[in-house]
Protein backbone atom coordinates (compact mmCIF):
# COMPACT_ATOMS: atom_id res chain seq x y z
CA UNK A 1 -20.80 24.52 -26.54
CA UNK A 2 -18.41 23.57 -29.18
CA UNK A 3 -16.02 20.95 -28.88
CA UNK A 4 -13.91 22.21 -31.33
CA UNK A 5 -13.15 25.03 -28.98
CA UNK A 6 -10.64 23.30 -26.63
CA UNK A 7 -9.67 19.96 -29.25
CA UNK A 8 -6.01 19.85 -28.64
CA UNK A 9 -5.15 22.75 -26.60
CA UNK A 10 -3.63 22.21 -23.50
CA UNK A 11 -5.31 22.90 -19.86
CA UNK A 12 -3.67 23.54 -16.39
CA UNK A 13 -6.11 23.13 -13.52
CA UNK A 14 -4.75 24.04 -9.96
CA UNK A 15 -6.45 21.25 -7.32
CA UNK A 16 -8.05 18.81 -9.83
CA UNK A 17 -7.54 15.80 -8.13
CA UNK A 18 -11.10 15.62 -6.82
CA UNK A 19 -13.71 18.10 -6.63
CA UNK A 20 -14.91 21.03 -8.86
CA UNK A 21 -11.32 20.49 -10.25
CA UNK A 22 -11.44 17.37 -11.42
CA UNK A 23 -15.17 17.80 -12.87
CA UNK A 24 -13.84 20.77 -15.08
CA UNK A 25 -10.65 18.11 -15.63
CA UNK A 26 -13.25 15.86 -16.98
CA UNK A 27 -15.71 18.16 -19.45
CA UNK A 28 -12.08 19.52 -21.01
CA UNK A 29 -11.10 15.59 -21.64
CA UNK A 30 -14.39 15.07 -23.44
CA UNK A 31 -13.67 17.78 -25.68
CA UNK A 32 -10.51 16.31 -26.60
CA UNK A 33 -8.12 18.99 -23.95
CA UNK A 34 -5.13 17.41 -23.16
CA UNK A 35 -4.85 17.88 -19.50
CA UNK A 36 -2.62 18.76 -16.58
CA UNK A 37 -3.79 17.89 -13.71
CA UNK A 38 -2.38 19.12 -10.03
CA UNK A 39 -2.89 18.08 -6.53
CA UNK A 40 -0.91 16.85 -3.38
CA UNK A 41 -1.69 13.75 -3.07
CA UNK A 42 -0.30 11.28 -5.36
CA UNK A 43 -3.03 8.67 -4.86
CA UNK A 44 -5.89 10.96 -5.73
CA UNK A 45 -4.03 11.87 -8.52
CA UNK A 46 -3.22 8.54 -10.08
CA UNK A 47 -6.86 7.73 -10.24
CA UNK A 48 -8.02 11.03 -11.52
CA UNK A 49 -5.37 10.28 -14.49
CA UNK A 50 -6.66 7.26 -15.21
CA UNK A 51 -9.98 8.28 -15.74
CA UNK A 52 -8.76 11.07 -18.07
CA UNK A 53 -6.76 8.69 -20.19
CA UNK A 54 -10.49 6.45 -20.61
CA UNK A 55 -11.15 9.80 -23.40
CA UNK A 56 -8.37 8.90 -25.36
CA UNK A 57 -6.55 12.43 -24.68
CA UNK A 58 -3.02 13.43 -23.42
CA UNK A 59 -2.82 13.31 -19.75
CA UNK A 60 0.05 14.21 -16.85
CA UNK A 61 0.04 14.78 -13.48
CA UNK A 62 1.82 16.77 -11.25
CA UNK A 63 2.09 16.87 -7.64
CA UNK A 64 3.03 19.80 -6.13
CA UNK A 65 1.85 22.56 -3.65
CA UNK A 66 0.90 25.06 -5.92
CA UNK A 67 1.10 27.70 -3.14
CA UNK A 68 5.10 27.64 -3.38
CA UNK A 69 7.24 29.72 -5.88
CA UNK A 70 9.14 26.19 -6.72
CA UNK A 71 5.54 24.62 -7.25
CA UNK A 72 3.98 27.02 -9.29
CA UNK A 73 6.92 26.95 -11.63
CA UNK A 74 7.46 23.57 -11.73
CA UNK A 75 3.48 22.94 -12.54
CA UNK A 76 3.70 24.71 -15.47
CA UNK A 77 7.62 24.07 -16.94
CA UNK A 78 6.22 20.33 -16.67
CA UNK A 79 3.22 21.29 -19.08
CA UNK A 80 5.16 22.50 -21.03
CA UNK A 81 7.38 19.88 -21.50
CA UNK A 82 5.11 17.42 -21.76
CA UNK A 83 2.41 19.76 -24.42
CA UNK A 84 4.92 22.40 -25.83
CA UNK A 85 2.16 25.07 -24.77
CA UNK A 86 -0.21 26.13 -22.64
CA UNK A 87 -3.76 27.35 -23.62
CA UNK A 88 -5.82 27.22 -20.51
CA UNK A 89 -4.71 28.08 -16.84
CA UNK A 90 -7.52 27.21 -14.22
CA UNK A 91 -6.72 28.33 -10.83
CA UNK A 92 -8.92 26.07 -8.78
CA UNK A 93 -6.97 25.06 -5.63
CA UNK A 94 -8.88 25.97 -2.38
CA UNK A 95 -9.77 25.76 1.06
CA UNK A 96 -12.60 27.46 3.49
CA UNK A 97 -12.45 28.25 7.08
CA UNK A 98 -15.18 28.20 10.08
CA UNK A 99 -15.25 31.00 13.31
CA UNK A 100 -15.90 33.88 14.80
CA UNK A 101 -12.74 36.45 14.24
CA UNK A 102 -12.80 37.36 17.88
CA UNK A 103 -11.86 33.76 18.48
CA UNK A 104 -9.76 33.32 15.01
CA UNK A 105 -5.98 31.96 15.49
CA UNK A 106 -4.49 33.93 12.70
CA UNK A 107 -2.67 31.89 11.29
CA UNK A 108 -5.91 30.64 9.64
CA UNK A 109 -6.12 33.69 7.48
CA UNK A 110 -2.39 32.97 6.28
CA UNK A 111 -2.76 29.05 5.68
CA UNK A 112 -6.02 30.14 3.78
CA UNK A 113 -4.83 33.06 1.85
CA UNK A 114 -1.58 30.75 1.44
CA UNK A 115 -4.05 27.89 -0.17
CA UNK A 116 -6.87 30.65 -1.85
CA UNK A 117 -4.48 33.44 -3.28
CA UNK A 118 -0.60 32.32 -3.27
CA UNK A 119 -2.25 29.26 -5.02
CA UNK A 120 -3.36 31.01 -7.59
CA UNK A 121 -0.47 33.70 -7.89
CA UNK A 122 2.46 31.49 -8.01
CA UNK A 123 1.25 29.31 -11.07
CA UNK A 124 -0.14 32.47 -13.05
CA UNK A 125 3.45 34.48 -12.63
CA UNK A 126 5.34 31.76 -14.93
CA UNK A 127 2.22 30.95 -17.49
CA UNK A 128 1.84 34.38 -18.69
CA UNK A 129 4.26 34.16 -21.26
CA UNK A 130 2.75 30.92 -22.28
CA UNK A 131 -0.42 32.44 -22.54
CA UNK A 132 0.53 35.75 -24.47
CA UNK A 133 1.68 32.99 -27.35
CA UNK A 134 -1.60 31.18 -27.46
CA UNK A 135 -3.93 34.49 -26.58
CA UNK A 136 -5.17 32.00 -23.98
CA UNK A 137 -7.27 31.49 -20.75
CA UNK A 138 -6.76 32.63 -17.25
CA UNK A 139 -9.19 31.22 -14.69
CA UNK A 140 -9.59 31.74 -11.40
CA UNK A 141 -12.54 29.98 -9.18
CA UNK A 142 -13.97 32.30 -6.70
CA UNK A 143 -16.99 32.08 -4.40
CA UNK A 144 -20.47 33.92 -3.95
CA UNK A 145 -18.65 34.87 -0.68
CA UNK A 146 -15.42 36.99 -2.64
CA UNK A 147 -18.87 39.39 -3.49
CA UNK A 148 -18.95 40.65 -0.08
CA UNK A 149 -17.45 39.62 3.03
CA UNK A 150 -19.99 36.64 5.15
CA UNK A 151 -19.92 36.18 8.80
CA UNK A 152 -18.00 33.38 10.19
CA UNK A 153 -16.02 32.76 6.73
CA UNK A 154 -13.89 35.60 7.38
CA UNK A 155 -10.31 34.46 5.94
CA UNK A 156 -12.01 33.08 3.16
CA UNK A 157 -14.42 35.90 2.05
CA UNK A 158 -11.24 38.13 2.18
CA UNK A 159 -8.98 35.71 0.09
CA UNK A 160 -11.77 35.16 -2.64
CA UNK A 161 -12.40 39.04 -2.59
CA UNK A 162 -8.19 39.19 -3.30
CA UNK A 163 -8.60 36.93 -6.23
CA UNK A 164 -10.86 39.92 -8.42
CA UNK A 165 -8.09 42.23 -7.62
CA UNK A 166 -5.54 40.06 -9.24
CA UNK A 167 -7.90 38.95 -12.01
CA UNK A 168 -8.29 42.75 -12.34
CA UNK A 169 -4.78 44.04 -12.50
CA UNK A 170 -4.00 41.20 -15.23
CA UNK A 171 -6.80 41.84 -17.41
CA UNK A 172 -5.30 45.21 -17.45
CA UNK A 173 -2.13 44.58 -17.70
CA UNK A 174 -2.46 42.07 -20.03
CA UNK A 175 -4.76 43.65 -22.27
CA UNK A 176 -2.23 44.34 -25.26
CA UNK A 177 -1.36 40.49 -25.47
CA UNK A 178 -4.98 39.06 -25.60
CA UNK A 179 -4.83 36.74 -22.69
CA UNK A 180 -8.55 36.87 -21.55
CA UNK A 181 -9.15 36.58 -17.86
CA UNK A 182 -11.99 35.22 -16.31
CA UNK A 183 -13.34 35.30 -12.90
CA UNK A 184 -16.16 32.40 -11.64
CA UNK A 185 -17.82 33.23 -8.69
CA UNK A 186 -19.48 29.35 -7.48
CA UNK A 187 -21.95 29.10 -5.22
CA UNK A 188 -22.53 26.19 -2.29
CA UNK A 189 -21.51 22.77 -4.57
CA UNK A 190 -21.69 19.13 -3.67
CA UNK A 191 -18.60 18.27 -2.21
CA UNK A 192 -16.31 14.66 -2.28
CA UNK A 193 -16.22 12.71 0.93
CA UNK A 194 -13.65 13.10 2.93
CA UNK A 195 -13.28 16.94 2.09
CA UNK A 196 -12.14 19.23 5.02
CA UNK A 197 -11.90 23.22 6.69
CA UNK A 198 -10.32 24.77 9.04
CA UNK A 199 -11.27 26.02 12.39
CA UNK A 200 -11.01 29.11 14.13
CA UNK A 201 -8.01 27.61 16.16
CA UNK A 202 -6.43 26.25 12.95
CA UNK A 203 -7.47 22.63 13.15
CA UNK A 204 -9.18 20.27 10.60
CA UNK A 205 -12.32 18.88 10.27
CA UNK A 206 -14.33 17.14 7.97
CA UNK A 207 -17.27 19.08 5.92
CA UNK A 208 -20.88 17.73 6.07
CA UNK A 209 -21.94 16.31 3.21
CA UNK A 210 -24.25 19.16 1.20
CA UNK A 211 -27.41 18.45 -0.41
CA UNK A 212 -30.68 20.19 -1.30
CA UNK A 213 -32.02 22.62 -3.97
CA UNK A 214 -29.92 25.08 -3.85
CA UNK A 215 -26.38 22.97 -3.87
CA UNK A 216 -24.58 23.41 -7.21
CA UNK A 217 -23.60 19.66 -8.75
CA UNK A 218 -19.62 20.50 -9.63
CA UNK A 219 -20.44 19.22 -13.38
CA UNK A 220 -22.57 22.25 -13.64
CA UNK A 221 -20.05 24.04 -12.34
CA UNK A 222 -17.83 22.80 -14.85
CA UNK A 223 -19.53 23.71 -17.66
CA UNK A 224 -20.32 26.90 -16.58
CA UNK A 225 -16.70 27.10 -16.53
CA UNK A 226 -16.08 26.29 -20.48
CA UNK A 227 -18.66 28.44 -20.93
CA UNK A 228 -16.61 31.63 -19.70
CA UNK A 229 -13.64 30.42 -21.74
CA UNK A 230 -15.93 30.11 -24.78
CA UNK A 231 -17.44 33.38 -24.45
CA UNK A 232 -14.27 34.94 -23.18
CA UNK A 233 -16.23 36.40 -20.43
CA UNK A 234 -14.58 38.11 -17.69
CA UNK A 235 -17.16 37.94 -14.87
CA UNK A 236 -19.48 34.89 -14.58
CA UNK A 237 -21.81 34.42 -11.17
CA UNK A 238 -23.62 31.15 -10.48
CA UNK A 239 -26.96 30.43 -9.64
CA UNK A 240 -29.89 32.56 -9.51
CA UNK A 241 -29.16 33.51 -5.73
CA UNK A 242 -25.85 34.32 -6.94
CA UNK A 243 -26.77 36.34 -9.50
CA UNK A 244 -29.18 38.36 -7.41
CA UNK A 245 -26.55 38.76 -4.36
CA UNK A 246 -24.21 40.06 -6.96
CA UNK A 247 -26.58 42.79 -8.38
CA UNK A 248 -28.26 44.29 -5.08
CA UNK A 249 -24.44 44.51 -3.71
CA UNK A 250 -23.80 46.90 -5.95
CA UNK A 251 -26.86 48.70 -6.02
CA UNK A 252 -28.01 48.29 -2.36
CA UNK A 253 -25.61 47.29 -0.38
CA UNK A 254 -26.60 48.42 2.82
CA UNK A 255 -30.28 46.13 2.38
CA UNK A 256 -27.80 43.37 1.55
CA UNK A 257 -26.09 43.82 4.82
CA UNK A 258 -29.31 44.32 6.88
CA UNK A 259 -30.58 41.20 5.24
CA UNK A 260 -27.65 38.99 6.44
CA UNK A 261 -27.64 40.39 10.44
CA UNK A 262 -31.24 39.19 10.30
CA UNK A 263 -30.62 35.34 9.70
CA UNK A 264 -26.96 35.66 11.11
CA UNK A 265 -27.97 32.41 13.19
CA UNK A 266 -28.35 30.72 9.81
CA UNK A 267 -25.05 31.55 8.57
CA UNK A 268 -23.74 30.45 12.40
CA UNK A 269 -25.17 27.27 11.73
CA UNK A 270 -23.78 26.72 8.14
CA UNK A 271 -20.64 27.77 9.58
CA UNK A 272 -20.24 24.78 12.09
């Protein structure tokens, strides 16, 4: 992968003070991006920043909820202060959910879709322009669950699944300006200590650390990320599980179905 792809253009990524955000933060600053990084909390984002500056590259942050009509615009009128431009818009920011939708307080579904989808909308609505002028990047990070909908991750399945309409209706609508749109569907990833989801009554709790074989690192998910922007792909699935999920859904997806009611205790138990 070429570095001379993203030398001095300018990135946006939603949610990169820690997690798959900052790891895609990180491969852009190697390549000599100049970054904007987003988040909530000021902390995380102060030492995120400082790592970013250790690649000799232009760095801001900007704290905001990204969810918000007044965040999303002031994310990207601060990039483009600071850069004069934007070339890449990652839409990263997230958060997944855990229950049963007989027991489900709804307003987990609007919290999540607030944090999944409005997260994502609110940013892209003010970058188009900025995008149509450098025939850039539009990102957004799904999930192998936004393929179908998965037990027990209700709200979540349904908000990722919302994110390849959008992508959808802008890579038509766009199609005459040359932004290219790209849609990354991530499979299970190590996540950052201290990382949290939301029960089925709306509370938070910590997620249990995930290892094994079949756990995504997030710099792999990274660079499968500047790998989509390179190619200028619009659909890219992760792992070979992924991958397979992804094709039998559309071919058969009635043995896909079948397939998860027979180990629905397994997704139970991933789901507590």
């Amino acid at each position: 992968m070429s570095a001379q792809k993203f030398n001095g253009k300018v990135a946006v990524i939603t949610g990169s003070s820690r997690g798959i955000g900052k790891a895609i933060a990180l491969e852009l600053a190697k390549r000599g991006a100049f970054i904007v990084l987003n988040g909530r909390d000021f902390d995380r984002l102060n030492n995120t920043e400082s790592e970013i500056k250790s690649y000799q590259t232009g760095v801001i942050s900007v704290c905001c909820d990204v969810s918000t009509n007044e965040g999303g615009r002031l994310l990207i009128s601060e990039a483009v202060k600071a850069f004069g431009r934007i070339d890449f818009l990652i839409n990263n920011v997230g958060v997944s959910m855990r229950g049963n939708v007989c027991e489900m307080n709804p307003d987990v579904f609007r919290a999540t879709f607030e944090s999944n989808y409005m997260s994502a909308v609110c940013p892209t609505i003010p970058a188009l322009d900025q995008l149509r002028l450098s025939k850039g990047s539009l990102v957004f990070i799904s999930s192998l669950a936004g393929i179908r909908g998965l037990p027990f991750i209700s709200a979540y399945s349904s908000s990722k699944m919302a994110l390849r309409a959008l992508a959808e209706s802008i890579r038509i609508e766009e199609a005459d300006h040359g932004i290219h749109v790209g849609l990354v569907f991530v499979g299970i990833t190590v996540n950052d200590a201290g990382k949290e989801t939301l029960g089925s009554d709306g509370s938070r709790k910590l997620l249990e650390p995930r290892s094994g074989s079949g756990v995504q690192s997030k710099e792999s998910v990274a660079v499968a990320v500047l790998k989509n922007i390179t190619k200028r792909k619009f659909i890219s699935v992760l792992t070979f599980v992924g991958k397979l999920n992804y094709l039998l859904q559309h071919i058969v997806p009635q043995i896909v179905e079948r397939i998860i009611i027979k180990n629905i205790r397994k997704f139970e138990e991933r789901s507590r």
